[in-house]
C-alpha atoms as a PDB file:
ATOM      1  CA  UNK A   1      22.388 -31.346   1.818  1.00  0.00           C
ATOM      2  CA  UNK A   2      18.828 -30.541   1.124  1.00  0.00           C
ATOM      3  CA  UNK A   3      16.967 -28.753   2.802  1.00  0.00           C
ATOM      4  CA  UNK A   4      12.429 -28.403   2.831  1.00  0.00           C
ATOM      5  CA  UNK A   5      10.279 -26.645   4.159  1.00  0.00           C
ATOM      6  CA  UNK A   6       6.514 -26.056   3.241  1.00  0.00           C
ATOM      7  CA  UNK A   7       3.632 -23.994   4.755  1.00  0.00           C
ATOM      8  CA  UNK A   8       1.464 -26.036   2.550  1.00  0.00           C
ATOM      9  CA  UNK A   9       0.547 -28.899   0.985  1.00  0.00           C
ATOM     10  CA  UNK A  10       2.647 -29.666  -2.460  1.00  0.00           C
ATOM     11  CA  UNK A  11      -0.275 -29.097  -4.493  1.00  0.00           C
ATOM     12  CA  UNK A  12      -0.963 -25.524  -3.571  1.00  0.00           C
ATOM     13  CA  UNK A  13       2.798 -24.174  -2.847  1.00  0.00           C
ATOM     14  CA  UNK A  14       5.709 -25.495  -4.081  1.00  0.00           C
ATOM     15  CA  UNK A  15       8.574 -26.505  -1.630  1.00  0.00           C
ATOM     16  CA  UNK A  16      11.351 -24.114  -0.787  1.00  0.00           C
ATOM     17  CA  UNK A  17      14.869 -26.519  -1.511  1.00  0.00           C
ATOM     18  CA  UNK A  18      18.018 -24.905  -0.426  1.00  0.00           C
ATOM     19  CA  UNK A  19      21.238 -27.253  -1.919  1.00  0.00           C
ATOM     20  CA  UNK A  20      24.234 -26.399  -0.316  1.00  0.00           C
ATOM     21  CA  UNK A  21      26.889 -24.978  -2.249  1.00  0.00           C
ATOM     22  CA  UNK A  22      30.529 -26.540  -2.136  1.00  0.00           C
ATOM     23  CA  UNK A  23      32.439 -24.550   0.262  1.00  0.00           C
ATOM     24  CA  UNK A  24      29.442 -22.804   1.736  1.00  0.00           C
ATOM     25  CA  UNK A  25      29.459 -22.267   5.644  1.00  0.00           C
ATOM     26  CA  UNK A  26      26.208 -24.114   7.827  1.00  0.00           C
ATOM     27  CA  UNK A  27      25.637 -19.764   8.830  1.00  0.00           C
ATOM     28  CA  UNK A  28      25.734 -19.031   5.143  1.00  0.00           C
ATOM     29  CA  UNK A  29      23.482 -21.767   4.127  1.00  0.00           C
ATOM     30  CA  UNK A  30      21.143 -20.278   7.067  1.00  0.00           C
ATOM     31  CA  UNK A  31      21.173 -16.737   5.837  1.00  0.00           C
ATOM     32  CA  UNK A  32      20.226 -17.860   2.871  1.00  0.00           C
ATOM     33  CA  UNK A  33      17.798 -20.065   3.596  1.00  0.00           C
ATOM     34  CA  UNK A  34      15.953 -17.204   5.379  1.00  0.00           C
ATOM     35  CA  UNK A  35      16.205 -14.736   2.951  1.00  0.00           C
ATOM     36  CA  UNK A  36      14.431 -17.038   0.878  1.00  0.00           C
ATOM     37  CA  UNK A  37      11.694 -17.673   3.318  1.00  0.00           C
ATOM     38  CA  UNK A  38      11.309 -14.124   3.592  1.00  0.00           C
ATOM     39  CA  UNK A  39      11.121 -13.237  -0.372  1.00  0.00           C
ATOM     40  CA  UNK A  40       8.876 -16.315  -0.361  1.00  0.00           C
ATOM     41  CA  UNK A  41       6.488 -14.081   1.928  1.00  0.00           C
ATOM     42  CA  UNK A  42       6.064 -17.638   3.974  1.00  0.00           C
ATOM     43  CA  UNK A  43       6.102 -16.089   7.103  1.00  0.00           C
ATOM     44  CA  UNK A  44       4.091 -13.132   5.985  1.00  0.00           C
ATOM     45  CA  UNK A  45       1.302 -15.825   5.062  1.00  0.00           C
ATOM     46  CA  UNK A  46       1.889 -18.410   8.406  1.00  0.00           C
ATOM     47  CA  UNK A  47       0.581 -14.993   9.976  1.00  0.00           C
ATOM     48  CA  UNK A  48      -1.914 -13.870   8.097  1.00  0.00           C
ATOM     49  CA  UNK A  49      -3.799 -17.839   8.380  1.00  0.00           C
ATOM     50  CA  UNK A  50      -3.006 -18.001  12.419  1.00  0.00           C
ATOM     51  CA  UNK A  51      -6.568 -16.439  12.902  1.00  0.00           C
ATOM     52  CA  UNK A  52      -9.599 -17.068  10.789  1.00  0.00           C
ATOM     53  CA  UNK A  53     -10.806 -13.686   9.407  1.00  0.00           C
ATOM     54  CA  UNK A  54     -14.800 -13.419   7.786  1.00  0.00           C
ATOM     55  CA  UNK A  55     -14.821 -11.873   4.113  1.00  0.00           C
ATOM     56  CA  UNK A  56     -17.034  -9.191   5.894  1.00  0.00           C
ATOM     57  CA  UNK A  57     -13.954  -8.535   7.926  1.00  0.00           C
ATOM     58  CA  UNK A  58     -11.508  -8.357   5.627  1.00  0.00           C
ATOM     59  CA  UNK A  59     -13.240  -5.701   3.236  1.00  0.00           C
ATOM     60  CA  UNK A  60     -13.859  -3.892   5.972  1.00  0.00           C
ATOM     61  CA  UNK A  61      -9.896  -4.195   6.820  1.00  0.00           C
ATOM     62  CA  UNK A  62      -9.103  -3.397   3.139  1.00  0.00           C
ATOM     63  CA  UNK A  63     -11.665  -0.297   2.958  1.00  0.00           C
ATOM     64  CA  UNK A  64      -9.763   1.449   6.179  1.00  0.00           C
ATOM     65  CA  UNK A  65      -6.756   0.682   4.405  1.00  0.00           C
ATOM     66  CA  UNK A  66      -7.645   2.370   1.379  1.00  0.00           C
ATOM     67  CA  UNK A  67      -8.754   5.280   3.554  1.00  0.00           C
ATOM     68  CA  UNK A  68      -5.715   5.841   5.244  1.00  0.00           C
ATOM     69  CA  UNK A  69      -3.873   5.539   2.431  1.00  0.00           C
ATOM     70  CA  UNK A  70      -6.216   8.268   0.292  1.00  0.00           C
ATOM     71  CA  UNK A  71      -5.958  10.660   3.197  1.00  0.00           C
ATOM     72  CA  UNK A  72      -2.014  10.051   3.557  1.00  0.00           C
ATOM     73  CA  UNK A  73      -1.870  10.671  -0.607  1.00  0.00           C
ATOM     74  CA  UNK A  74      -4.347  13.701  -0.225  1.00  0.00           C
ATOM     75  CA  UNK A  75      -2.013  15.536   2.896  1.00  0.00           C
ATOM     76  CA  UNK A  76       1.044  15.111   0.636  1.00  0.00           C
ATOM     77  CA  UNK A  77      -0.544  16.617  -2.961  1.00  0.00           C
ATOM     78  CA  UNK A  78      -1.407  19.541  -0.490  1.00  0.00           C
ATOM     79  CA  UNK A  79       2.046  20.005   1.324  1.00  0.00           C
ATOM     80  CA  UNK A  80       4.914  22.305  -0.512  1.00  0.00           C
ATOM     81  CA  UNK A  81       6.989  19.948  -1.874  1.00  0.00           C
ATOM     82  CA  UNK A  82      10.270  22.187  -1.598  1.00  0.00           C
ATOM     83  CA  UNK A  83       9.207  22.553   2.240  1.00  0.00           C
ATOM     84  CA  UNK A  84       8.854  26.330   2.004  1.00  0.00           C
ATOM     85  CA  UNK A  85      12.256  26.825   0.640  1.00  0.00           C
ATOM     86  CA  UNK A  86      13.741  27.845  -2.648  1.00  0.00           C
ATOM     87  CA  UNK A  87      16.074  25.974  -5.026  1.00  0.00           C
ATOM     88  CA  UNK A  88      19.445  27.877  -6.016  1.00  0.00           C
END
């Protein structure tokens, strides 16, 4: 048993073939097929194309990202790292 599935055309993403093994159960061949979906990031990218987002959008989207994530590294170089207590 063979089993496709594609988010995109063959020429930009390859397809995703789950075989199934001998003895393997249909809810085993399942799990597996959608951990490989999710390492894949298929989902992750059905998502992310639902919506049409401008270039102007998305650097503004990646420039609050990279604040947040400078003032969340700058508030941990600042806290104790032992949290105030000693090591015995």
């Amino acid at each position: 048993m063979v089993t496709r599935f594609s988010s995109d055309p063959p020429e930009r993403t390859p397809l995703l073939i789950i075989e199934r093994r001998d003895g393997e159960t249909k809810e085993r061949l399942v799990d597996r097929f959608r951990l490989m979906v999710q390492r894949a990031g298929i989902l992750r990218e059905v998502k992310r194309r639902r919506h049409f987002v401008s270039k102007s959008q998305v650097r503004r989207m990646e420039r609050a990202k990279a604040l947040r994530r400078a003032r969340r590294n700058a508030e941990r170089a600042t806290r104790p790292r032992n949290n105030g207590r000693q090591r015995t």
